[in-house]
N, C-alpha and C. Protein backbone atom coordinates (compact mmCIF):
# COMPACT_ATOMS: atom_id res chain seq x y z
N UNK A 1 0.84 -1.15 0.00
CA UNK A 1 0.00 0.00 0.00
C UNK A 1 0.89 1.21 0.00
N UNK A 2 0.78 2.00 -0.64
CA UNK A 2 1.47 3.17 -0.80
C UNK A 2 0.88 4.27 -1.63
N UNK A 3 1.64 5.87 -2.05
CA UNK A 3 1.16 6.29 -3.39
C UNK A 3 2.32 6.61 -3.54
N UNK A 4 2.37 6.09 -5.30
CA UNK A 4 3.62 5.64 -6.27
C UNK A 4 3.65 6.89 -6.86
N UNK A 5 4.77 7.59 -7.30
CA UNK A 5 4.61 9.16 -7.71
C UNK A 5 5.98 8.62 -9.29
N UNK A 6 4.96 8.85 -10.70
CA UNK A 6 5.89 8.81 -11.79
C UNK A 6 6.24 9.85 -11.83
N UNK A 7 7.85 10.29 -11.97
CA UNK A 7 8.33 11.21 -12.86
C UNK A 7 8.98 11.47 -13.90
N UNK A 8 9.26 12.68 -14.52
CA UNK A 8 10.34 12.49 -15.75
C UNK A 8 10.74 14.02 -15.52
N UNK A 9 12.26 13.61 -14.95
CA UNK A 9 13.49 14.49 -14.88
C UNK A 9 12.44 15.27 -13.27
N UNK A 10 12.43 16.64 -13.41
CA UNK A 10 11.91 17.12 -12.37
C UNK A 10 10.46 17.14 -12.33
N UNK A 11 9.83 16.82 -13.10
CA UNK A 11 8.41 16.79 -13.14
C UNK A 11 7.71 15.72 -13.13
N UNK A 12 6.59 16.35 -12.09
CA UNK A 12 6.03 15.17 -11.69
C UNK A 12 5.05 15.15 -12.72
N UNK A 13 4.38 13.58 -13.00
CA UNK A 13 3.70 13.45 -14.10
C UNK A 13 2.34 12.61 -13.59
N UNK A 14 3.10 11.79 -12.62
CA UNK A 14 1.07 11.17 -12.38
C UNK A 14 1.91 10.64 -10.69
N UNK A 15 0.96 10.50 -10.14
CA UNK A 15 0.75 10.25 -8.46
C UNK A 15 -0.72 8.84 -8.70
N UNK A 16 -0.06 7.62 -7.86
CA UNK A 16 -1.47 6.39 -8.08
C UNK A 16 -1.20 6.09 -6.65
N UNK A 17 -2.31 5.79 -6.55
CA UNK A 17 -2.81 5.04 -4.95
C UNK A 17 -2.39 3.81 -5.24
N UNK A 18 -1.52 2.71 -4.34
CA UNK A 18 -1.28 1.08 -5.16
C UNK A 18 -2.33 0.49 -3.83
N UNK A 19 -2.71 -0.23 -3.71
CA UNK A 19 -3.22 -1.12 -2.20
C UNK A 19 -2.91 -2.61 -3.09
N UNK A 20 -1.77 -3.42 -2.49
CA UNK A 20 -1.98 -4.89 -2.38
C UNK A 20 -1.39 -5.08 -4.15
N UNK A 21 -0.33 -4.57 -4.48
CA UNK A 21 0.18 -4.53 -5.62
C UNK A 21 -0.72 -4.01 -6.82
N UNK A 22 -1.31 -3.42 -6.56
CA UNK A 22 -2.46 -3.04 -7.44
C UNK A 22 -3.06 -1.32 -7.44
N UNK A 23 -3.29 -0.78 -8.65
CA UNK A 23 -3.47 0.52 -9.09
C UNK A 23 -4.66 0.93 -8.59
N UNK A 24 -5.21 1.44 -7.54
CA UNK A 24 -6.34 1.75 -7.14
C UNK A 24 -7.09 3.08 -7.75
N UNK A 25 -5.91 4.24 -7.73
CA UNK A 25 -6.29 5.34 -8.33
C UNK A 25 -5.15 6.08 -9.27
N UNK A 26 -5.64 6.69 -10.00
CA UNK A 26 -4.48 7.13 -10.68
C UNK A 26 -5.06 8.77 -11.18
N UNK A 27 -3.70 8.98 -11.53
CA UNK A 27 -3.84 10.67 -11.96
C UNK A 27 -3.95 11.24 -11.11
N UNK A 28 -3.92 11.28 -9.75
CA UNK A 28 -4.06 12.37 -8.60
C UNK A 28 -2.89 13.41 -8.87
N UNK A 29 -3.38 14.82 -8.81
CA UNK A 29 -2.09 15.76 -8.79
C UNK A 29 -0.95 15.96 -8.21
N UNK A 30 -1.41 15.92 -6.60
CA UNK A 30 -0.35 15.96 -5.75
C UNK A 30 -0.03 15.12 -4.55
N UNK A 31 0.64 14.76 -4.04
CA UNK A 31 0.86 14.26 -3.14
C UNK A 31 -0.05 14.16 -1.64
N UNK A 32 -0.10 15.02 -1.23
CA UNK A 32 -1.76 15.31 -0.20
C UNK A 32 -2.83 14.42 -0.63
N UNK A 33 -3.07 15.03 -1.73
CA UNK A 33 -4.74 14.48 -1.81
C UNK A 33 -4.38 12.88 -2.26
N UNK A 34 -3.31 12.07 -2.68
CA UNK A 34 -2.79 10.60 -2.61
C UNK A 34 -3.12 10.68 -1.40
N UNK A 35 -2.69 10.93 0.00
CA UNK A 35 -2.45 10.51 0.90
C UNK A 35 -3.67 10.40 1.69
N UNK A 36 -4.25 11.37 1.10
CA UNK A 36 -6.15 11.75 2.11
C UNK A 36 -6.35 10.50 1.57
N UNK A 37 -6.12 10.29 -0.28
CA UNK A 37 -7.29 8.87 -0.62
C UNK A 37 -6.63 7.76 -0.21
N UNK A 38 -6.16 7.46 0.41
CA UNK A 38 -4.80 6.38 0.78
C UNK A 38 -5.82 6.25 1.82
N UNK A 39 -5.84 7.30 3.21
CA UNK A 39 -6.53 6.89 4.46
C UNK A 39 -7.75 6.52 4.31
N UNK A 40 -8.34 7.21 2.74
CA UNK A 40 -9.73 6.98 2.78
C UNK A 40 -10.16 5.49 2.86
N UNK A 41 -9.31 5.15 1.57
CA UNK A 41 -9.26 3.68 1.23
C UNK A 41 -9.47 2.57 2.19
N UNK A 42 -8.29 3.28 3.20
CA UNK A 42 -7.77 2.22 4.17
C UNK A 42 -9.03 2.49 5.47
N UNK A 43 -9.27 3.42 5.53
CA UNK A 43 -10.53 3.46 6.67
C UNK A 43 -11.95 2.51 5.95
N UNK A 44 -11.87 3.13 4.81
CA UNK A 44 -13.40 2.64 4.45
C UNK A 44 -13.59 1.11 4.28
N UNK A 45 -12.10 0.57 3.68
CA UNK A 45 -12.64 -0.96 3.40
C UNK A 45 -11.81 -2.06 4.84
N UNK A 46 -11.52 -0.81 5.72
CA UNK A 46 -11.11 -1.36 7.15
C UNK A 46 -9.93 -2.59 7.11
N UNK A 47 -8.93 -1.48 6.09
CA UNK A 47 -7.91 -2.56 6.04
C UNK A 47 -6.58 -2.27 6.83
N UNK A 48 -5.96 -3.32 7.28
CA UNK A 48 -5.02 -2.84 8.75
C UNK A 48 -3.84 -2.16 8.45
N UNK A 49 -3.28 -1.51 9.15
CA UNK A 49 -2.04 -0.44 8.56
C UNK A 49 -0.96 -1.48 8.17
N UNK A 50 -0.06 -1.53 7.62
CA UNK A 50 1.25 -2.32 7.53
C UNK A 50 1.97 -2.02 8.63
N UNK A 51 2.74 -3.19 9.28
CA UNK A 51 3.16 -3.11 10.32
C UNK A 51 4.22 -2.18 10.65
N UNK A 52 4.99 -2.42 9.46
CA UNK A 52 5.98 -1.42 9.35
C UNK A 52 5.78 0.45 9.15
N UNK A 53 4.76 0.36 9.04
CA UNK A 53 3.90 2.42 8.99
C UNK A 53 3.12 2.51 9.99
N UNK A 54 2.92 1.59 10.75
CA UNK A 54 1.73 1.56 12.06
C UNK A 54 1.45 3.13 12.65
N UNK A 55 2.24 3.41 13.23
CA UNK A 55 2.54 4.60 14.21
C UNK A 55 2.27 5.60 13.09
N UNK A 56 3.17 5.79 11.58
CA UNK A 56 2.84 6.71 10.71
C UNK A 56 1.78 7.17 10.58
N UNK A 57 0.93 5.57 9.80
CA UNK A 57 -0.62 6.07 9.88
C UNK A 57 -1.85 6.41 10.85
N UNK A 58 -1.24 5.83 12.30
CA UNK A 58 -1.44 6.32 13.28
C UNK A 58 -2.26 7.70 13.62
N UNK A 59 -0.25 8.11 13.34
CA UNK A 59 -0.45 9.80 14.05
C UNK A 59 -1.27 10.51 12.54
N UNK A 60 -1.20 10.21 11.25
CA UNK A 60 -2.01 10.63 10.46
C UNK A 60 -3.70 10.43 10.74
N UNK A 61 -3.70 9.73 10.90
CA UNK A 61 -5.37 9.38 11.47
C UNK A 61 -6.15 9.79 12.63
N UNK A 62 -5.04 10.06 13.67
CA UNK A 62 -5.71 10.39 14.79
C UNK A 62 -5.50 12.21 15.35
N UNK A 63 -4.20 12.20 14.73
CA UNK A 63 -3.48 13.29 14.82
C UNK A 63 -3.82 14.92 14.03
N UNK A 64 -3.78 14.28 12.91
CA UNK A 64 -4.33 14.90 11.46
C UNK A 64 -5.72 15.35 11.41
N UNK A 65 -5.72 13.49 11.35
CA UNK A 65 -7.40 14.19 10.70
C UNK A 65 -8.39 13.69 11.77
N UNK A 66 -7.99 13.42 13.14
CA UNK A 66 -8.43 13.46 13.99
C UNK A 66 -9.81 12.48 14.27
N UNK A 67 -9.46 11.33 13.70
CA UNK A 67 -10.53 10.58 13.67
C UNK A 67 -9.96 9.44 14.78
N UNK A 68 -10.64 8.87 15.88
CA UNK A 68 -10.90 8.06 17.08
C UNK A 68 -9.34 8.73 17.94
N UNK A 69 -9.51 9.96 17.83
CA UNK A 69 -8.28 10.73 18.71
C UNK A 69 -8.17 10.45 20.08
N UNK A 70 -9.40 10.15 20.63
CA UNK A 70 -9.37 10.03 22.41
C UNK A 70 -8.72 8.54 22.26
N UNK A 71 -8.44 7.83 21.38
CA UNK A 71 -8.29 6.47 21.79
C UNK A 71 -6.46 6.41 21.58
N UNK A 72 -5.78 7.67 21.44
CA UNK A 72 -4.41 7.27 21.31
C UNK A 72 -3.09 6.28 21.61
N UNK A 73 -2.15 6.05 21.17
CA UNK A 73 -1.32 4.95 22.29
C UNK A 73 -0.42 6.47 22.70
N UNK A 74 0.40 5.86 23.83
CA UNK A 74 1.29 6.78 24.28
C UNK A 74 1.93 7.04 23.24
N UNK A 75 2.91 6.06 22.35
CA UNK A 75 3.72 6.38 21.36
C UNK A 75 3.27 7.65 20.55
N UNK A 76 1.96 7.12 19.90
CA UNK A 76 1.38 8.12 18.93
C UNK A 76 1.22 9.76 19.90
N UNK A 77 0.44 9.93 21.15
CA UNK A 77 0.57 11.13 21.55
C UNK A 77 2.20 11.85 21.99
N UNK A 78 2.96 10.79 22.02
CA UNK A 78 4.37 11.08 22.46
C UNK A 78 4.75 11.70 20.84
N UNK A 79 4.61 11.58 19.35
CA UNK A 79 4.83 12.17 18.47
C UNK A 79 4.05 13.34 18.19
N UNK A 80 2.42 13.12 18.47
CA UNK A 80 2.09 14.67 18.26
C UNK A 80 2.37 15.66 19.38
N UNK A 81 2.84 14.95 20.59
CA UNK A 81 3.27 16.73 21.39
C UNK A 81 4.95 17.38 20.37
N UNK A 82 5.44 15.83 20.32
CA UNK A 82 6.84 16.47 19.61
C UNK A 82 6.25 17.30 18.43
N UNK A 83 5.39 16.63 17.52
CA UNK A 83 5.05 17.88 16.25
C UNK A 83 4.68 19.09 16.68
N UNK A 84 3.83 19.19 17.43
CA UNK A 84 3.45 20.62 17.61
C UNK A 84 4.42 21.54 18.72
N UNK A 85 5.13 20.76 19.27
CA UNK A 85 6.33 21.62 20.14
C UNK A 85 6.53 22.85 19.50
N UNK A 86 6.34 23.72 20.11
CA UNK A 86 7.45 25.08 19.45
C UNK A 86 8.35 25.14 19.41
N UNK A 87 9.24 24.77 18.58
CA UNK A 87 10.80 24.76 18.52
C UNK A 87 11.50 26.48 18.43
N UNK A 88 12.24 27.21 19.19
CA UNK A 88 13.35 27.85 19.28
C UNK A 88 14.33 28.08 18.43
């Protein structure tokens, strides 16, 4: 599961949603809106994060876009105080 971004030289040319080796969406412009339809995907047909992005999609889900936020793990709230820290 990922979004696969073609380019040629510096330009980007097409952005696809893959889920499960496979082209789910294609032609998206930018990178963001891959990533909104990525969570969409993955919320709507309730498929489990990869083990290895767990925490990523995590703090994107709960953090972000703030969906089942009261239910955090420590880890995940231990990254969004670091994001929003005011750094100096």
């Amino acid at each position: 599961m990922s979004a696969d971004l073609v380019k040629q030289g510096e330009d980007l040319l097409d952005i696809s949603v893959v889920l499960e080796e496979q082209i789910i969406l294609h032609g998206i412009k930018d990178y963001s809106h891959a990533v909104v339809m990525l969570m969409g995907l993955l919320y709507a047909l309730n498929i489990d994060y990869p083990k290895e992005l767990r925490y990523t999609f995590e703090v994107i889900q709960k953090v972000l876009v703030t969906i089942g936020s009261e239910n955090r793990s420590a880890r995940v709230h231990g990254r969004r105080n670091r994001l929003f820290r005011k750094t100096v």
